[in-house]
C-alpha atoms as a PDB file:
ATOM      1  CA  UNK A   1     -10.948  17.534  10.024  1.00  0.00           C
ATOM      2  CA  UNK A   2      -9.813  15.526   7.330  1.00  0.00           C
ATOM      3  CA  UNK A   3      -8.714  11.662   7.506  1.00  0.00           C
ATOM      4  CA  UNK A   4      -5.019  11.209   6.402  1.00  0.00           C
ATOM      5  CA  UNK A   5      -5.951   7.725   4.827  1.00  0.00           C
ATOM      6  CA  UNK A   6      -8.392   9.025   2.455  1.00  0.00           C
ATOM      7  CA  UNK A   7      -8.511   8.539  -1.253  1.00  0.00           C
ATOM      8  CA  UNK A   8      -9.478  11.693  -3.865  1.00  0.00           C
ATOM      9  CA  UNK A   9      -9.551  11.338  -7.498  1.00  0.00           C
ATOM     10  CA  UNK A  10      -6.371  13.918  -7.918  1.00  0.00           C
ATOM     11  CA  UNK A  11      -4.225  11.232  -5.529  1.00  0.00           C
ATOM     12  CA  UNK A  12      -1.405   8.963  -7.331  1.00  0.00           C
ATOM     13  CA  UNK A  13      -2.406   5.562  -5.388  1.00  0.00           C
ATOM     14  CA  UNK A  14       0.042   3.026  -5.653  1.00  0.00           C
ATOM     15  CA  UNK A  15      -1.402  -0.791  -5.554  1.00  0.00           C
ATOM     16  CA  UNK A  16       0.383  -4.279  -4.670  1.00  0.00           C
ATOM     17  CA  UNK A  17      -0.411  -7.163  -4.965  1.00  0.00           C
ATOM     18  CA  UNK A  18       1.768  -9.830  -3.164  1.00  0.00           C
ATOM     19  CA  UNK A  19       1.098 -13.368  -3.519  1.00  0.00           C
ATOM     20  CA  UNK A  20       1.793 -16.126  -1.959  1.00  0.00           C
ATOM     21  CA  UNK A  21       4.975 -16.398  -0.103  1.00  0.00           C
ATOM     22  CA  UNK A  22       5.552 -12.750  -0.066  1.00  0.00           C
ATOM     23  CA  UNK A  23       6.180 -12.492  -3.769  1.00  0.00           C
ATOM     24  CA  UNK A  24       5.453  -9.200  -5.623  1.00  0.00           C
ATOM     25  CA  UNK A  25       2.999  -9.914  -8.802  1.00  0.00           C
ATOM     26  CA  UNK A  26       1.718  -6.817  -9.721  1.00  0.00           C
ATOM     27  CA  UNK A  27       2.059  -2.628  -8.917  1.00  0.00           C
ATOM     28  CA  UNK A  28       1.280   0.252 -10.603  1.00  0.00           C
ATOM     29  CA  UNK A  29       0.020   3.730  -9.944  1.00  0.00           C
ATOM     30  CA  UNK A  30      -3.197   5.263 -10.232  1.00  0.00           C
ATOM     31  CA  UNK A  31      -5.039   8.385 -10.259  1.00  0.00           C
ATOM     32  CA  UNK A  32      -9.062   9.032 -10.385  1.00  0.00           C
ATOM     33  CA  UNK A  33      -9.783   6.538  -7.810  1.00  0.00           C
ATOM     34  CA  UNK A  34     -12.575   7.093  -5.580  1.00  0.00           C
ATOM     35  CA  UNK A  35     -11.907   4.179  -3.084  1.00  0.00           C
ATOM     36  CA  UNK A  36      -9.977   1.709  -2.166  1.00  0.00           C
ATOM     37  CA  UNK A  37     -12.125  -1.016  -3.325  1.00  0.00           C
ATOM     38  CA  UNK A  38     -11.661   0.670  -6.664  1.00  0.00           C
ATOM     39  CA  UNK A  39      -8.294   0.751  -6.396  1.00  0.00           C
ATOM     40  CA  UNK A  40      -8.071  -3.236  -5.388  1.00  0.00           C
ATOM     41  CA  UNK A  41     -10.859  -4.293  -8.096  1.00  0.00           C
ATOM     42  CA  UNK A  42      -9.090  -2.119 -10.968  1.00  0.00           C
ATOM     43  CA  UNK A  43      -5.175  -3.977  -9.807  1.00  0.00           C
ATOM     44  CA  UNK A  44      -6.727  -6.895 -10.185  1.00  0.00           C
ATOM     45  CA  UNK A  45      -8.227  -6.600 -13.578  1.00  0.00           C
ATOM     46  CA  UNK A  46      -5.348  -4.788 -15.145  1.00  0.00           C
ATOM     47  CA  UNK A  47      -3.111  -7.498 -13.591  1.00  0.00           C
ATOM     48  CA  UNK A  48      -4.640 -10.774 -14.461  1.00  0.00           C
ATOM     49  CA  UNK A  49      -3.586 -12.905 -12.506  1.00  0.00           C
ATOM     50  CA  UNK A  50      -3.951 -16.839 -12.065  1.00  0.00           C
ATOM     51  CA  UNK A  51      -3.763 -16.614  -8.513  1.00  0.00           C
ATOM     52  CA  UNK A  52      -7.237 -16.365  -6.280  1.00  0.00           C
ATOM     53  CA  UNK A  53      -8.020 -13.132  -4.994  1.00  0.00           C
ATOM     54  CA  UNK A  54      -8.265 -14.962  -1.751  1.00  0.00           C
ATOM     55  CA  UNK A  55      -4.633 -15.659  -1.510  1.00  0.00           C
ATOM     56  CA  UNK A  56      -3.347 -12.068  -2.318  1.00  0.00           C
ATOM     57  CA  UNK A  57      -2.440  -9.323   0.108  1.00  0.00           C
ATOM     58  CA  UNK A  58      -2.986  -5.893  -1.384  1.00  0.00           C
ATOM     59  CA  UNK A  59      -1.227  -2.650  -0.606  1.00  0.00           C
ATOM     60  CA  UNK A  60      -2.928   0.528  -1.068  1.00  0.00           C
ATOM     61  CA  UNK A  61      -0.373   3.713  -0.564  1.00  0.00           C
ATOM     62  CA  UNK A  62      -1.583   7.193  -1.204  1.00  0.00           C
ATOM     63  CA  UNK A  63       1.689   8.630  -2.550  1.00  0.00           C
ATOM     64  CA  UNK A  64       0.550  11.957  -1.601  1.00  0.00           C
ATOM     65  CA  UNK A  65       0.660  11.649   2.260  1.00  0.00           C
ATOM     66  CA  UNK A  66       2.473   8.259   1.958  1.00  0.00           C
ATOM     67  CA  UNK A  67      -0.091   6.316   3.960  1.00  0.00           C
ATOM     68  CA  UNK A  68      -0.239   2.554   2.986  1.00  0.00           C
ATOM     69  CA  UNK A  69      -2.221  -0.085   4.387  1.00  0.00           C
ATOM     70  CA  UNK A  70      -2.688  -4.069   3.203  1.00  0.00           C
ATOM     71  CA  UNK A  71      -5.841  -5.211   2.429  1.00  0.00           C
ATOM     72  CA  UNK A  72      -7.054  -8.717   2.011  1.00  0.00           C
ATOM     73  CA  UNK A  73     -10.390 -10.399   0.004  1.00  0.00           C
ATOM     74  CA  UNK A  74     -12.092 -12.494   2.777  1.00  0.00           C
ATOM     75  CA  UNK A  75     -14.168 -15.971   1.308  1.00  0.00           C
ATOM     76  CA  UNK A  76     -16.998 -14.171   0.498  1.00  0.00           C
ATOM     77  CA  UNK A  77     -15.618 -11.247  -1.718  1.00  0.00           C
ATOM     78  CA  UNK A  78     -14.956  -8.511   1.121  1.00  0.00           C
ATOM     79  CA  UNK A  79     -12.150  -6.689   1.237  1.00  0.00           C
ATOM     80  CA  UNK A  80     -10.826  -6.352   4.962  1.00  0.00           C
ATOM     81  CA  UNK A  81      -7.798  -4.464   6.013  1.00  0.00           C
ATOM     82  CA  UNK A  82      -5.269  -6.247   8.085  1.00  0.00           C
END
């Protein structure tokens, strides 16, 4: 049986990043990502922001089976859904 929340390289993944006070700084789509910490580590170098990591909430949505969840980057470089 196959997860509903999973990532393949064929998926259009769309990634947000929302700063601090709920702002939007950065989306786009995606395809040939593996994972979602591939998906969250490409965002943030096509997005370059001058905001920490740390303060960001990220939000991964397969567009395929529109399942979304927000991610954040804990103090020592995780990344831990919330």
């Amino acid at each position: 049986m196959e997860a509903f929340d999973t990532i393949k390289p064929q998926d259009p993944v769309t990634i947000t990043i929302w700063g601090p006070e709920d702002t939007r700084l950065y989306q786009a789509t995606n395809t040939d990502l593996k994972s979602i910490d591939e998906a969250i580590h490409r965002a943030l170098t096509n997005a370059a922001l001058v905001v920490k990591p740390e303060d960001c909430v990220f939000e991964v949505t397969n567009d395929n089976t529109f399942v979304s969840h927000r991610y954040r980057v804990n103090a020592h470089g995780h990344i831990v859904q919330i």
